[in-house]
C-alpha atoms as a PDB file:
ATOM      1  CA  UNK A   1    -188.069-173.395  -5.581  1.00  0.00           C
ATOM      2  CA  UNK A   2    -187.943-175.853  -8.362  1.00  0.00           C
ATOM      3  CA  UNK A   3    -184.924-177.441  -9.924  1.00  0.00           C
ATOM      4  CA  UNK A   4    -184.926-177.394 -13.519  1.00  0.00           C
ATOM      5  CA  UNK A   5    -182.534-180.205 -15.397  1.00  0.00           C
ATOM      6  CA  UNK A   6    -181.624-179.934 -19.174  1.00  0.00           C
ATOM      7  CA  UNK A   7    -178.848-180.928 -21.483  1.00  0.00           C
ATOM      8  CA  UNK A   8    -176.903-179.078 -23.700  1.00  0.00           C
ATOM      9  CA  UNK A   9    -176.653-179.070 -27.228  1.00  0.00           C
ATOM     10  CA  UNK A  10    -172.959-177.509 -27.429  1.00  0.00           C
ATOM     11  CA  UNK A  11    -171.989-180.584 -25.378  1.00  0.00           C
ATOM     12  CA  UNK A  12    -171.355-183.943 -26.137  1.00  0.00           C
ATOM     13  CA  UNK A  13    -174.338-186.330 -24.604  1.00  0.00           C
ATOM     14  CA  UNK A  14    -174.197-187.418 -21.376  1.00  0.00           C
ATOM     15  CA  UNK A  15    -172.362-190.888 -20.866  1.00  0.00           C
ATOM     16  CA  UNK A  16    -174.737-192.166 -17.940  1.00  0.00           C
ATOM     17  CA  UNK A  17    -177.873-190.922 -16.134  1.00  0.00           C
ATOM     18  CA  UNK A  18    -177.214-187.161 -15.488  1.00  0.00           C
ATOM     19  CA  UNK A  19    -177.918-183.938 -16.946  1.00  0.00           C
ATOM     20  CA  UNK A  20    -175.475-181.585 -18.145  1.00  0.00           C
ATOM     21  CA  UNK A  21    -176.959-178.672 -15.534  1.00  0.00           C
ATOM     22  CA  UNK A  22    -179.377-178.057 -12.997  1.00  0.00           C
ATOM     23  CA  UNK A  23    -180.929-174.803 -12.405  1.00  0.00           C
ATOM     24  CA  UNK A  24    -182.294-173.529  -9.344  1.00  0.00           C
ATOM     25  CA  UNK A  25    -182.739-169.900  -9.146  1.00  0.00           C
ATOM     26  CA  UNK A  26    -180.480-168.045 -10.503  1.00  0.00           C
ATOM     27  CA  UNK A  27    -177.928-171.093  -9.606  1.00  0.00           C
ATOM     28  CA  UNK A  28    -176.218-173.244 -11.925  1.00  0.00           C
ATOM     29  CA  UNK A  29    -174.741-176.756 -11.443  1.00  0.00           C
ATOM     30  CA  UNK A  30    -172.749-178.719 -13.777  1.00  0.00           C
ATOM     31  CA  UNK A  31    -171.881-182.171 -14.387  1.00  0.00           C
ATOM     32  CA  UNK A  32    -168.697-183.016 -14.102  1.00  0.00           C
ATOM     33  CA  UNK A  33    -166.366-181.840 -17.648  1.00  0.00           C
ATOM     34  CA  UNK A  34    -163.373-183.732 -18.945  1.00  0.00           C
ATOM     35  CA  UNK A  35    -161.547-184.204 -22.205  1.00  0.00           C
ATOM     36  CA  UNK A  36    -164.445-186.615 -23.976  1.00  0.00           C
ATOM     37  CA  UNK A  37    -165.036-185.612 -28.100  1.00  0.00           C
ATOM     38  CA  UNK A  38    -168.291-185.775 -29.647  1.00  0.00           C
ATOM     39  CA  UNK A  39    -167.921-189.680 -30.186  1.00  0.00           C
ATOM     40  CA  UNK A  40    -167.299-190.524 -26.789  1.00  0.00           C
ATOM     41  CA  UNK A  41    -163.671-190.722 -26.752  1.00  0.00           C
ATOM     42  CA  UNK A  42    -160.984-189.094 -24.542  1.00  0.00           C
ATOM     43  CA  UNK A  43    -158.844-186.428 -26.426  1.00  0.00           C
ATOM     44  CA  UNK A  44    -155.190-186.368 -25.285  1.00  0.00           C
ATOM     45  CA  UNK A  45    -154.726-189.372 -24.227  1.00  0.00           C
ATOM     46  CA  UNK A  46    -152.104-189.584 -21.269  1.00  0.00           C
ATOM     47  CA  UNK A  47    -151.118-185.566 -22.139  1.00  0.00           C
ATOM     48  CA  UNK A  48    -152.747-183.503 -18.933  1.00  0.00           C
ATOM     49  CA  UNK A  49    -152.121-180.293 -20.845  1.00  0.00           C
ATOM     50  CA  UNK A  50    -154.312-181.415 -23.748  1.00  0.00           C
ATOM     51  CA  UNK A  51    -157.197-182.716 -21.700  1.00  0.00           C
ATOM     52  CA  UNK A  52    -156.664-179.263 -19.438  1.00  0.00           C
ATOM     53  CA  UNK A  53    -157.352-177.203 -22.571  1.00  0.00           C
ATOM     54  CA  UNK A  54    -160.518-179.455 -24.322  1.00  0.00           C
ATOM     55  CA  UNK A  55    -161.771-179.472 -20.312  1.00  0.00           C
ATOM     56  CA  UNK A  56    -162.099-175.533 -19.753  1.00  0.00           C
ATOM     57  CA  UNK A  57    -162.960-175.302 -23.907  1.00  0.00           C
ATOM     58  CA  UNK A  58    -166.002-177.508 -22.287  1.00  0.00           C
ATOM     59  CA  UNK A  59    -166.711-175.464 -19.785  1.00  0.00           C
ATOM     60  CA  UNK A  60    -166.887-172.344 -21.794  1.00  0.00           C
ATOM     61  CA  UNK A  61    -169.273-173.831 -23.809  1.00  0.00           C
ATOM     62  CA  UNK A  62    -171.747-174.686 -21.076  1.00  0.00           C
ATOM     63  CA  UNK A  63    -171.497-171.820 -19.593  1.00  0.00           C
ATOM     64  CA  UNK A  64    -171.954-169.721 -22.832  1.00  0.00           C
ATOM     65  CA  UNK A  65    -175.099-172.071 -23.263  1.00  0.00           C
ATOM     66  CA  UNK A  66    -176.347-170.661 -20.282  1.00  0.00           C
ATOM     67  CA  UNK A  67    -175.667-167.113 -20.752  1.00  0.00           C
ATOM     68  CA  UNK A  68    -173.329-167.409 -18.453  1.00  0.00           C
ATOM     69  CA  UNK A  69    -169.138-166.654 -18.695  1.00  0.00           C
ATOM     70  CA  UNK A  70    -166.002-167.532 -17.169  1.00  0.00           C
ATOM     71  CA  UNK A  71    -166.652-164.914 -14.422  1.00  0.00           C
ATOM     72  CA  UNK A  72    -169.710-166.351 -13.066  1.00  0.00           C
ATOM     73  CA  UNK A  73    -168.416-169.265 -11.993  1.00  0.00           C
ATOM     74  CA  UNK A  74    -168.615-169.598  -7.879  1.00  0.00           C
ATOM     75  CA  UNK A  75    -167.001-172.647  -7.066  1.00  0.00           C
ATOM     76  CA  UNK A  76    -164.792-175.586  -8.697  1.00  0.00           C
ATOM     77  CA  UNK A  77    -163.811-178.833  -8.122  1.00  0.00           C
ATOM     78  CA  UNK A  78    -160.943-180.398 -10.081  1.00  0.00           C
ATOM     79  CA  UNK A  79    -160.415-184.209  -9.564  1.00  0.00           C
ATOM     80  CA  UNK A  80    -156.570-184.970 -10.949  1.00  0.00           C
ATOM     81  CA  UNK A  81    -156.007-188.852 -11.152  1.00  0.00           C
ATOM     82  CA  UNK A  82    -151.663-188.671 -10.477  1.00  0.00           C
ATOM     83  CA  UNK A  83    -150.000-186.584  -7.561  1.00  0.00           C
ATOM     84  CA  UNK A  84    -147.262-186.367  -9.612  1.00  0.00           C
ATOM     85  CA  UNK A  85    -148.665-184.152 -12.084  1.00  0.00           C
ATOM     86  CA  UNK A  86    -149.754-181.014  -9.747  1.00  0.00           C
ATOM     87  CA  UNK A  87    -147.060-178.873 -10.704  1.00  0.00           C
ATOM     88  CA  UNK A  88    -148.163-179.270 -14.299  1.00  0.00           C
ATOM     89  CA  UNK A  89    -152.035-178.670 -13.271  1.00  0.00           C
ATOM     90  CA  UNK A  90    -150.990-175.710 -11.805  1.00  0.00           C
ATOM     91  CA  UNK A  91    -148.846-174.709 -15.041  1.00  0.00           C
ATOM     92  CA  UNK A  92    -151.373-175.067 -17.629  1.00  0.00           C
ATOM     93  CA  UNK A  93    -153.971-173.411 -15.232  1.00  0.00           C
ATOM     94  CA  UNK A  94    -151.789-170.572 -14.943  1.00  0.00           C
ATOM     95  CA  UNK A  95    -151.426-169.863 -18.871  1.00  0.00           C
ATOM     96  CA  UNK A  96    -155.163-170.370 -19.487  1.00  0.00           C
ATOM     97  CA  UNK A  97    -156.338-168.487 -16.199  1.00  0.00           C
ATOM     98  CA  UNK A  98    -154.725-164.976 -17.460  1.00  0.00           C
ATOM     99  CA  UNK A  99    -157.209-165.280 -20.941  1.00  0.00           C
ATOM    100  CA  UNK A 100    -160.088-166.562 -18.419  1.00  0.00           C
ATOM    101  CA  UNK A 101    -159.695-164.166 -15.482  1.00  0.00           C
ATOM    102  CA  UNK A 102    -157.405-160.985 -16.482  1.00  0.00           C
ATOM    103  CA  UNK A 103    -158.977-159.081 -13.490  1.00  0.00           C
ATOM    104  CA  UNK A 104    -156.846-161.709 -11.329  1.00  0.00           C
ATOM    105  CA  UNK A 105    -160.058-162.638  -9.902  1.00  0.00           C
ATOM    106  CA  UNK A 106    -160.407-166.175  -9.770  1.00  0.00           C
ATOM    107  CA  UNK A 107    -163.338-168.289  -8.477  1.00  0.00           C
ATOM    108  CA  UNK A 108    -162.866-170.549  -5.370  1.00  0.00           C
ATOM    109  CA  UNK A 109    -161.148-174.431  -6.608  1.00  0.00           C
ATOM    110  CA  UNK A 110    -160.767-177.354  -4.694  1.00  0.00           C
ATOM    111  CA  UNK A 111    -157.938-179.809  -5.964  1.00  0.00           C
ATOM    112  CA  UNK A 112    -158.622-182.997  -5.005  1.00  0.00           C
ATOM    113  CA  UNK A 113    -155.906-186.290  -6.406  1.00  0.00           C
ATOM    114  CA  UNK A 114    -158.476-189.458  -7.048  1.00  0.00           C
ATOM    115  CA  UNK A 115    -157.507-192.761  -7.469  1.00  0.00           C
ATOM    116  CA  UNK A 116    -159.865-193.039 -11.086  1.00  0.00           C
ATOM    117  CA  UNK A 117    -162.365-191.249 -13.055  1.00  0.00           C
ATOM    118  CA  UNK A 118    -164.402-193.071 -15.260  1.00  0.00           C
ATOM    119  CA  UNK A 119    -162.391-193.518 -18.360  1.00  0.00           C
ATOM    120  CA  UNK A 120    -159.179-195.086 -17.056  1.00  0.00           C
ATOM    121  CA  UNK A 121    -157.538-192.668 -20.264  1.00  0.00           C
ATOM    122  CA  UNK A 122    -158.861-189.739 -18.197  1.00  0.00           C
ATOM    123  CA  UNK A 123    -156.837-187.277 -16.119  1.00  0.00           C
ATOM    124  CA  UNK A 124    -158.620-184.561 -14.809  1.00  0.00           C
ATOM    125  CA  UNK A 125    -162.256-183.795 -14.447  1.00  0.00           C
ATOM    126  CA  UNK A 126    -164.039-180.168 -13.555  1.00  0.00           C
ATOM    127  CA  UNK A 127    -166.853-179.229 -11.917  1.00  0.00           C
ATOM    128  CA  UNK A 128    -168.423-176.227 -11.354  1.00  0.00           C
ATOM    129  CA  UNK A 129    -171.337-173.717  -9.795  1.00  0.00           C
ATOM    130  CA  UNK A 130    -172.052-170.654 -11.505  1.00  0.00           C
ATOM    131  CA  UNK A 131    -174.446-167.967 -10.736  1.00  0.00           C
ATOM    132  CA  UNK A 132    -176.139-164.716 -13.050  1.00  0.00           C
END
C-alpha cells in the first residue's frame, strides 16, 4: 500500500517538518493538535479549558477535511504537561464529549502527563487515528 501525506488548508501550517495527515488505506493519522492560532501563537495561555476547546475545535476540522467526523476516530493520545490538572482534563472532556459522542461511545484515549510540549505556553496536545 502507499502512504499518502498532505496538509490541510482548514489548519494552521505545520510548525516543523510534518504533515498534517497520512493516509494509508482507508486509515488516517494525524499530527499531533494543540491550542496554536493561525499566526503561530498558543490561545489560552496557562487556561487548560481554553486550549481543551481550540484543541478538539482542531480536530474537528481535520477530520471534517477528510470526510471524516468525530465518530471515526479509533484511537487518541492526549499528552497533558501538569499532573495536577487531570481532574480538570477529565472535566472539560466530559462537557465536550456529550456534543462529540451522544451515543456514549467513545474512541479508545491514552492519557499520558509529559514533562514539555513544544511551546513551553502549551498544555495539552491530541493525537489521533481515524478510519472511513
Amino acid at each position: 500500500m502507499t502512504v499518502t501525506y498532505k496538509n490541510l488548508t482548514t489548519l494552521p501550517p505545520p510548525i516543523g517538518l510534518y504533515s498534517h495527515v497520512a493516509r494509508i488505506g482507508n486509515l488516517r493519522f494525524f499530527a499531533g493538535m494543540a491550542a496554536i492560532d493561525g499566526n503561530g501563537q498558543v490561545i489560552g495561555k496557562d487556561d487548560l479549558e481554553a486550549q481543551m476547546r481550540a484543541m478538539y475545535v482542531e480536530m474537528g476540522e481535520a477530520l471534517k477535511a477528510e470526510g471524516l467526523t468525530y465518530s471515526s476516530i479509533v484511537q487518541m493520545t492526549t499528552y497533558l504537561v501538569r499532573e495536577q490538572d487531570i481532574p480538570e482534563f477529565y472535566r472539560v472532556r466530559e462537557l465536550l464529549y456529550r456534543d462529540f459522542y451522544p451515543d456514549g461511545k467513545f474512541p479508545p484515549n491514552a492519557l499520558l502527563v509529559v514533562s514539555a510540549l513544544v511551546d513551553p505556553d502549551l498544555l495539552i496536545e491530541l493525537q489521533i487515528s481515524a478510519a472511513d
